[in-house]
N, C-alpha and C. Protein backbone atom coordinates (compact mmCIF):
# COMPACT_ATOMS: atom_id res chain seq x y z
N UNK A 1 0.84 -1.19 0.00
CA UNK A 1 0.00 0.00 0.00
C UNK A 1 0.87 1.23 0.00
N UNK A 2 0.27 2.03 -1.03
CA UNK A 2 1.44 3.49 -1.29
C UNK A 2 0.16 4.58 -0.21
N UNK A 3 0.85 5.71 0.56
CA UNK A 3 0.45 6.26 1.55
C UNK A 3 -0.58 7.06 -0.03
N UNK A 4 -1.60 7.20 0.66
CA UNK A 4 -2.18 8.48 -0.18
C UNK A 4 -3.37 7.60 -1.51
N UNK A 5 -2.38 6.54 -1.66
CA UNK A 5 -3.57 6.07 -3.12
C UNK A 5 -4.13 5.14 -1.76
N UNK A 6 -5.57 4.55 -3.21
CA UNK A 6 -6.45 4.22 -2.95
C UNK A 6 -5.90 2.33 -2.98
N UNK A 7 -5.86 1.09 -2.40
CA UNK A 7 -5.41 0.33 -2.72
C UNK A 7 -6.53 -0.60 -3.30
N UNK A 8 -5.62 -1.35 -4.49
CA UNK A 8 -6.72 -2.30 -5.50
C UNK A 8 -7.68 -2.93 -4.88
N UNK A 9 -8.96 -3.67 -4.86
CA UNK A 9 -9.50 -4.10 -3.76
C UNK A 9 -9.21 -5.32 -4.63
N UNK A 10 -8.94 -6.41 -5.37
CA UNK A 10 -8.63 -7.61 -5.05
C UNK A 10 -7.46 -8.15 -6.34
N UNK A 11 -6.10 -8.11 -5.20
CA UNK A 11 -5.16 -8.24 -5.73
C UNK A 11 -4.77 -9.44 -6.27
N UNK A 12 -4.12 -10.27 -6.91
CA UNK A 12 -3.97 -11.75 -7.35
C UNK A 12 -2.85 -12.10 -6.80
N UNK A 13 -3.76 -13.18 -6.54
CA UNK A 13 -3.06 -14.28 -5.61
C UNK A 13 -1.79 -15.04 -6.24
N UNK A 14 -0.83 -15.28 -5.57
CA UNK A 14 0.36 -15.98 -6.22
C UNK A 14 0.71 -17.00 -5.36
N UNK A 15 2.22 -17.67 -5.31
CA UNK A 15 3.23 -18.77 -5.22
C UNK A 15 3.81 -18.55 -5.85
N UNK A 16 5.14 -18.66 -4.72
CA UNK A 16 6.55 -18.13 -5.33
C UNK A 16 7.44 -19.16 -4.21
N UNK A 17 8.79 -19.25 -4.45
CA UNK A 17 9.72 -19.85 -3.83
C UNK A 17 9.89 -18.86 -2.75
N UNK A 18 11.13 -19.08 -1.67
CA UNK A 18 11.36 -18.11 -0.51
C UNK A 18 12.43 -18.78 -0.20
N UNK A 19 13.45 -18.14 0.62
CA UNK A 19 14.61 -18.67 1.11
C UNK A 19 14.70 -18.30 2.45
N UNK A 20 14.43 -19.23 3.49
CA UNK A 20 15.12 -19.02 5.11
C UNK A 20 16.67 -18.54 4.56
N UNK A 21 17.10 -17.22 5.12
CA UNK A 21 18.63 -16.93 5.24
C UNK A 21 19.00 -17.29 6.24
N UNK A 22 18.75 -17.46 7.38
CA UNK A 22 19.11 -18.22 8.46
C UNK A 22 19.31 -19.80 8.15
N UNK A 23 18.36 -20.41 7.87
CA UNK A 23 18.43 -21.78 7.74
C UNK A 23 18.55 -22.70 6.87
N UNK A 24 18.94 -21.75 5.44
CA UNK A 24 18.88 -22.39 3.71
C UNK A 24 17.84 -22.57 3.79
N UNK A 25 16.57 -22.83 4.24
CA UNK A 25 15.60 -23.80 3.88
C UNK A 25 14.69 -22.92 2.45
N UNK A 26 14.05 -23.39 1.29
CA UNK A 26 13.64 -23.37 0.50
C UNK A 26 12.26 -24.07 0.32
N UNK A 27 10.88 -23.31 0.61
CA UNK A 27 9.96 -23.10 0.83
C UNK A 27 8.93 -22.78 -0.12
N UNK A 28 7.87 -23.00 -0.46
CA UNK A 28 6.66 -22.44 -1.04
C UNK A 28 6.06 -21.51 -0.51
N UNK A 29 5.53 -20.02 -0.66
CA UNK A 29 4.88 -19.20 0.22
C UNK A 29 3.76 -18.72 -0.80
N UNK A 30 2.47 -18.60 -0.36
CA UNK A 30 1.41 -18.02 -1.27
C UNK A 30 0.92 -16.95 -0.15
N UNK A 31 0.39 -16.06 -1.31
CA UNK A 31 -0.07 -14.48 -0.69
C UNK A 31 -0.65 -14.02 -1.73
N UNK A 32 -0.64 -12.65 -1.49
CA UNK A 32 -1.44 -11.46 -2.71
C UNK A 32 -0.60 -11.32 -2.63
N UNK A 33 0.06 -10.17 -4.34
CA UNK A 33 0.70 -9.69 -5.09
C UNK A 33 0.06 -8.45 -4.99
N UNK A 34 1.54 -7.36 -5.20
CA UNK A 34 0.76 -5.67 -5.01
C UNK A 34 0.57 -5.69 -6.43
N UNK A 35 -0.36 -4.54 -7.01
CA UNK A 35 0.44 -4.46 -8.03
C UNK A 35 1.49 -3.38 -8.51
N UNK A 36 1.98 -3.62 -10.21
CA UNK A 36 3.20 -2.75 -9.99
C UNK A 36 2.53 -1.89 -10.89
N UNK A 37 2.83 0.00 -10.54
CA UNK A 37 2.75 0.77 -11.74
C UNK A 37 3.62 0.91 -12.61
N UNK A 38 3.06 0.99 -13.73
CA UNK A 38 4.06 1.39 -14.57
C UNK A 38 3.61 2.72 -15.37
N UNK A 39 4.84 2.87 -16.54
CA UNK A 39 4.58 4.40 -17.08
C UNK A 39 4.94 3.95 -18.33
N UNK A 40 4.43 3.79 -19.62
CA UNK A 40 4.40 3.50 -20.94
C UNK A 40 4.71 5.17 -21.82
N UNK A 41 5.80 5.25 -22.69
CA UNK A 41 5.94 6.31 -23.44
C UNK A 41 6.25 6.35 -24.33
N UNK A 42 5.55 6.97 -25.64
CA UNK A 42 5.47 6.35 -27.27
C UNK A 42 5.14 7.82 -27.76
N UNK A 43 6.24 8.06 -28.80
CA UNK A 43 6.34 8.54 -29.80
C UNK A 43 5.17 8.02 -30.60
N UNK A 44 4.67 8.96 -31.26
CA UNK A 44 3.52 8.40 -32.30
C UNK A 44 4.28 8.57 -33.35
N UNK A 45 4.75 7.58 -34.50
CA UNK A 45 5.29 7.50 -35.83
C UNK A 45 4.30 7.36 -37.20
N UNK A 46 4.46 7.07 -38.05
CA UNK A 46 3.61 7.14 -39.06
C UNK A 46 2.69 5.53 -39.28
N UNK A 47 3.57 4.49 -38.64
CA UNK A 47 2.56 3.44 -38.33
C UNK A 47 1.22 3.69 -37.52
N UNK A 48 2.10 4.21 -36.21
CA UNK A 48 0.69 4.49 -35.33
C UNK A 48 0.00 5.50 -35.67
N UNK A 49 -0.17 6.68 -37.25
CA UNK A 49 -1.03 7.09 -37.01
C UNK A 49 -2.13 6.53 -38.14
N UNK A 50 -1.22 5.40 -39.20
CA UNK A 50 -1.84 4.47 -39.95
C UNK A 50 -2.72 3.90 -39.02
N UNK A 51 -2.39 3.07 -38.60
CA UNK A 51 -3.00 2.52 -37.68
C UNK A 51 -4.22 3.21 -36.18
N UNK A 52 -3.70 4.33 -35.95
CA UNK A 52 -4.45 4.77 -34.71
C UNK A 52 -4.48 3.58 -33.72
N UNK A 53 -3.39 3.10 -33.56
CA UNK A 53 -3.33 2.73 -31.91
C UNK A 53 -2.00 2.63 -31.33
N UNK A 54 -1.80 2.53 -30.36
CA UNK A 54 -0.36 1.93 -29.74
C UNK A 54 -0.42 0.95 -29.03
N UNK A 55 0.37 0.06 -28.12
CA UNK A 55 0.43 -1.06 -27.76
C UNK A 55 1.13 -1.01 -26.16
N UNK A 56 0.43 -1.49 -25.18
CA UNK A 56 0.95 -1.23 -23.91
C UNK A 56 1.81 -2.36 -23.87
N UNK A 57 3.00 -2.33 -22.87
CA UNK A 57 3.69 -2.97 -22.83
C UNK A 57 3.67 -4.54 -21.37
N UNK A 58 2.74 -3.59 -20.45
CA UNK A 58 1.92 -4.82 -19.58
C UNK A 58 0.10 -4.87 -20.00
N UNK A 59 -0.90 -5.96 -19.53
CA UNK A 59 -1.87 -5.67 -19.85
C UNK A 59 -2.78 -5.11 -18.17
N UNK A 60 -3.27 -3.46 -18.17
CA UNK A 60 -3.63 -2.96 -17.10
C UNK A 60 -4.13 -4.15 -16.48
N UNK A 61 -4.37 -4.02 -15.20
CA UNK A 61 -5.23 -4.60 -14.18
C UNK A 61 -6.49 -4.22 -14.78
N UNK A 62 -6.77 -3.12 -13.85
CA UNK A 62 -7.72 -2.15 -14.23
C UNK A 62 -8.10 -0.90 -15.44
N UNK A 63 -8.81 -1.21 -16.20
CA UNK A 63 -8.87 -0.09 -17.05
C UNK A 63 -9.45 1.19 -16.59
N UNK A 64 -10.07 1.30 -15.41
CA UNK A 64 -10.59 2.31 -14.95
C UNK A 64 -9.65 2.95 -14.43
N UNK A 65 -8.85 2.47 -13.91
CA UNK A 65 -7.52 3.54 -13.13
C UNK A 65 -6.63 3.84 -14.47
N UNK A 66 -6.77 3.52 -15.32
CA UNK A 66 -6.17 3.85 -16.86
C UNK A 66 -5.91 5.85 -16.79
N UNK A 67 -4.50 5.73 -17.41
CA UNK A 67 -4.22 7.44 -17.08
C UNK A 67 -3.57 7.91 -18.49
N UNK A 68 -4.01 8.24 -19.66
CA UNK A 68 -3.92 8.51 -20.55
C UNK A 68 -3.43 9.80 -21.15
N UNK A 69 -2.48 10.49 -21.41
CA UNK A 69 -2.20 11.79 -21.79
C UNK A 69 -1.47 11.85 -23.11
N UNK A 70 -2.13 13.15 -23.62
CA UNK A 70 -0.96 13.18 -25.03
C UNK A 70 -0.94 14.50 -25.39
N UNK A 71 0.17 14.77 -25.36
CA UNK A 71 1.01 16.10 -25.29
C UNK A 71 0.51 16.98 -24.74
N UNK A 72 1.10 15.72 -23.05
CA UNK A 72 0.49 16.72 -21.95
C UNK A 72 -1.31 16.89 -21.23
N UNK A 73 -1.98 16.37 -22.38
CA UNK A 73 -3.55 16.72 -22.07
C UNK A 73 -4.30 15.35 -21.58
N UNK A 74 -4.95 15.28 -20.49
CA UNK A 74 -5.11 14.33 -20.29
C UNK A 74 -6.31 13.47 -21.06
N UNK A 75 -6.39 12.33 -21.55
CA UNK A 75 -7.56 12.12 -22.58
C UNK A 75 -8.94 11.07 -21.89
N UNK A 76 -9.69 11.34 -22.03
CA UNK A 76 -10.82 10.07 -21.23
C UNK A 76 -11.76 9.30 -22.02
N UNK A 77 -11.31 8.36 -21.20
CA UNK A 77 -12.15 7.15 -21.91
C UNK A 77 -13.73 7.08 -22.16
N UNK A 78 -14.16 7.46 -20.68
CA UNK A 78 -15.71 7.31 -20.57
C UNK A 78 -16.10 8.55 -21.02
N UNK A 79 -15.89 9.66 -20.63
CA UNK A 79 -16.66 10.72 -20.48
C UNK A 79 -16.67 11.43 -22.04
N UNK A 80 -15.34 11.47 -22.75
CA UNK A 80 -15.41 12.29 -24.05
C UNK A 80 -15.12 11.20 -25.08
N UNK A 81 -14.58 9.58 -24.82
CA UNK A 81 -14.36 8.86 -25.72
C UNK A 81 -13.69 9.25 -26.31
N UNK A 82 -11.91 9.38 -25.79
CA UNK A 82 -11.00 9.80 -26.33
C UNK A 82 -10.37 8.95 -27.04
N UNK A 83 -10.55 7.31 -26.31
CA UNK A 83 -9.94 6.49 -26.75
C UNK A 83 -10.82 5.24 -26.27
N UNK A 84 -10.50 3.63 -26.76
CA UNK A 84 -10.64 2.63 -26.46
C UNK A 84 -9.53 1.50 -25.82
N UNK A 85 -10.20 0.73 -24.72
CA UNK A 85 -9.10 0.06 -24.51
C UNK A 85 -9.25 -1.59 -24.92
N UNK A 86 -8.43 -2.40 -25.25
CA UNK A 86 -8.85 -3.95 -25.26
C UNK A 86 -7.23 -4.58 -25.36
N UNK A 87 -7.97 -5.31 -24.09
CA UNK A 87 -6.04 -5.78 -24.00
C UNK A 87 -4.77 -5.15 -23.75
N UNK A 88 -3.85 -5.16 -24.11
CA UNK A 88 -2.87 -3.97 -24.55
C UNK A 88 -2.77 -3.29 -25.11
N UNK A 89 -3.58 -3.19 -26.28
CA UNK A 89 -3.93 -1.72 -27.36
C UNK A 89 -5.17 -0.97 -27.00
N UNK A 90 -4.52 0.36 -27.33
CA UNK A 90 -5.46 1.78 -26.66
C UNK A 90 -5.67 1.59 -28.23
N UNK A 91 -6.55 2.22 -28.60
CA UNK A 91 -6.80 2.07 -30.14
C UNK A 91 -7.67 3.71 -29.98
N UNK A 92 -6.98 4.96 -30.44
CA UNK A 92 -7.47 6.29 -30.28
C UNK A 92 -8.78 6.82 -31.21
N UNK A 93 -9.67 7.01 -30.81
CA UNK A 93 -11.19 8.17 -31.86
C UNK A 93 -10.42 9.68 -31.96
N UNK A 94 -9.79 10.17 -30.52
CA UNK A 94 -9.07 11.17 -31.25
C UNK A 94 -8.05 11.16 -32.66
N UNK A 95 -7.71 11.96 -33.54
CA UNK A 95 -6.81 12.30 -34.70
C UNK A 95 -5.34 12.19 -33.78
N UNK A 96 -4.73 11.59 -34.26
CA UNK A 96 -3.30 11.65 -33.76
C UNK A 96 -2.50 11.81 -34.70
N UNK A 97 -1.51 12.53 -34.29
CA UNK A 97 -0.37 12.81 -35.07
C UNK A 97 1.22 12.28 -34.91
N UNK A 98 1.91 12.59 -36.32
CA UNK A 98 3.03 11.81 -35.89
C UNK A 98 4.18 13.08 -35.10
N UNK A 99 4.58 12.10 -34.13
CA UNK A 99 5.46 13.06 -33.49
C UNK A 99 4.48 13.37 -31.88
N UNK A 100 3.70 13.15 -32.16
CA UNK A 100 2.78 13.06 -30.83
C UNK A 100 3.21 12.55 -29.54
N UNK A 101 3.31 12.92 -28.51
CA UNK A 101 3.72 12.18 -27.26
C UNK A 101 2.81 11.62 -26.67
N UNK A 102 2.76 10.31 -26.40
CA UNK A 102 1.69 9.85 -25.31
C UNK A 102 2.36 9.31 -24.07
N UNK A 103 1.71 9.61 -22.86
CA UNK A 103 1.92 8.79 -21.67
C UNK A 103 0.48 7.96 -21.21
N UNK A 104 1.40 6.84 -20.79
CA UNK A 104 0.41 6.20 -20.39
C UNK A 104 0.32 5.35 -19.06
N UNK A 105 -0.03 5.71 -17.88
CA UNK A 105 -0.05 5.10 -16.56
C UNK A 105 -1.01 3.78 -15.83
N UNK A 106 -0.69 3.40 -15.43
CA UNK A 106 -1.73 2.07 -15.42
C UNK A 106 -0.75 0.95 -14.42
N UNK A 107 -1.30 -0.31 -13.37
CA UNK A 107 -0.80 -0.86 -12.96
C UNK A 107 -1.24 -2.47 -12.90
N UNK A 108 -0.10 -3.36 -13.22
CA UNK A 108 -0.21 -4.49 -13.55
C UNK A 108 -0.13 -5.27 -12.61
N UNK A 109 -0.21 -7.03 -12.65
CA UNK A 109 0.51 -7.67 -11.67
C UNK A 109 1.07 -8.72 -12.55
């Protein structure tokens, strides 16, 4: 939990190895997983504006916590239908251009 945000309400569950440093011993441990944010940043080139989309590099958890900006402005999904999401591709209704900056915030597990 980061002080200030809001935390995911249901994180995914894992199994992972663990190591006693005290005792070598090598263990199975299951828990929740946080998740991780990340920050995606793409030049728009002349493919992506053939195309109108770009390609995230994890697939969000959540698309609602989805944080979308391009050059600087922030863009929304629900309210003005700036863009679409499915999977890892944002696929844009806004006109994009090449040379365009997008950021894109969002957190995976």
């Amino acid at each position: 939990y980061e002080y200030g945000k809001t935390p995911i309400a249901n994180p995914a569950t894992y199994t992972d190895l663990r190591c006693n440093t005290v005792t070598g011993e090598i263990y199975a441990a299951a828990g929740t997983a946080d998740p991780i944010r990340i920050t995606d940043r793409h030049i728009i080139d002349a493919a992506d504006v053939a195309n109108n989309y770009v390609d995230l590099t994890q697939t969000p958890l959540l698309t609602e916590h989805l944080m979308v900006f391009m050059n600087g402005m922030y863009l929304d999904m629900e309210v003005t239908g700036d863009y679409t999401i499915s999977g890892t591709r944002i696929t844009f209704i806004i006109p994009i251009e090449i040379d365009d900056k997008v950021i894109i915030k969002y957190s995976y597990i």
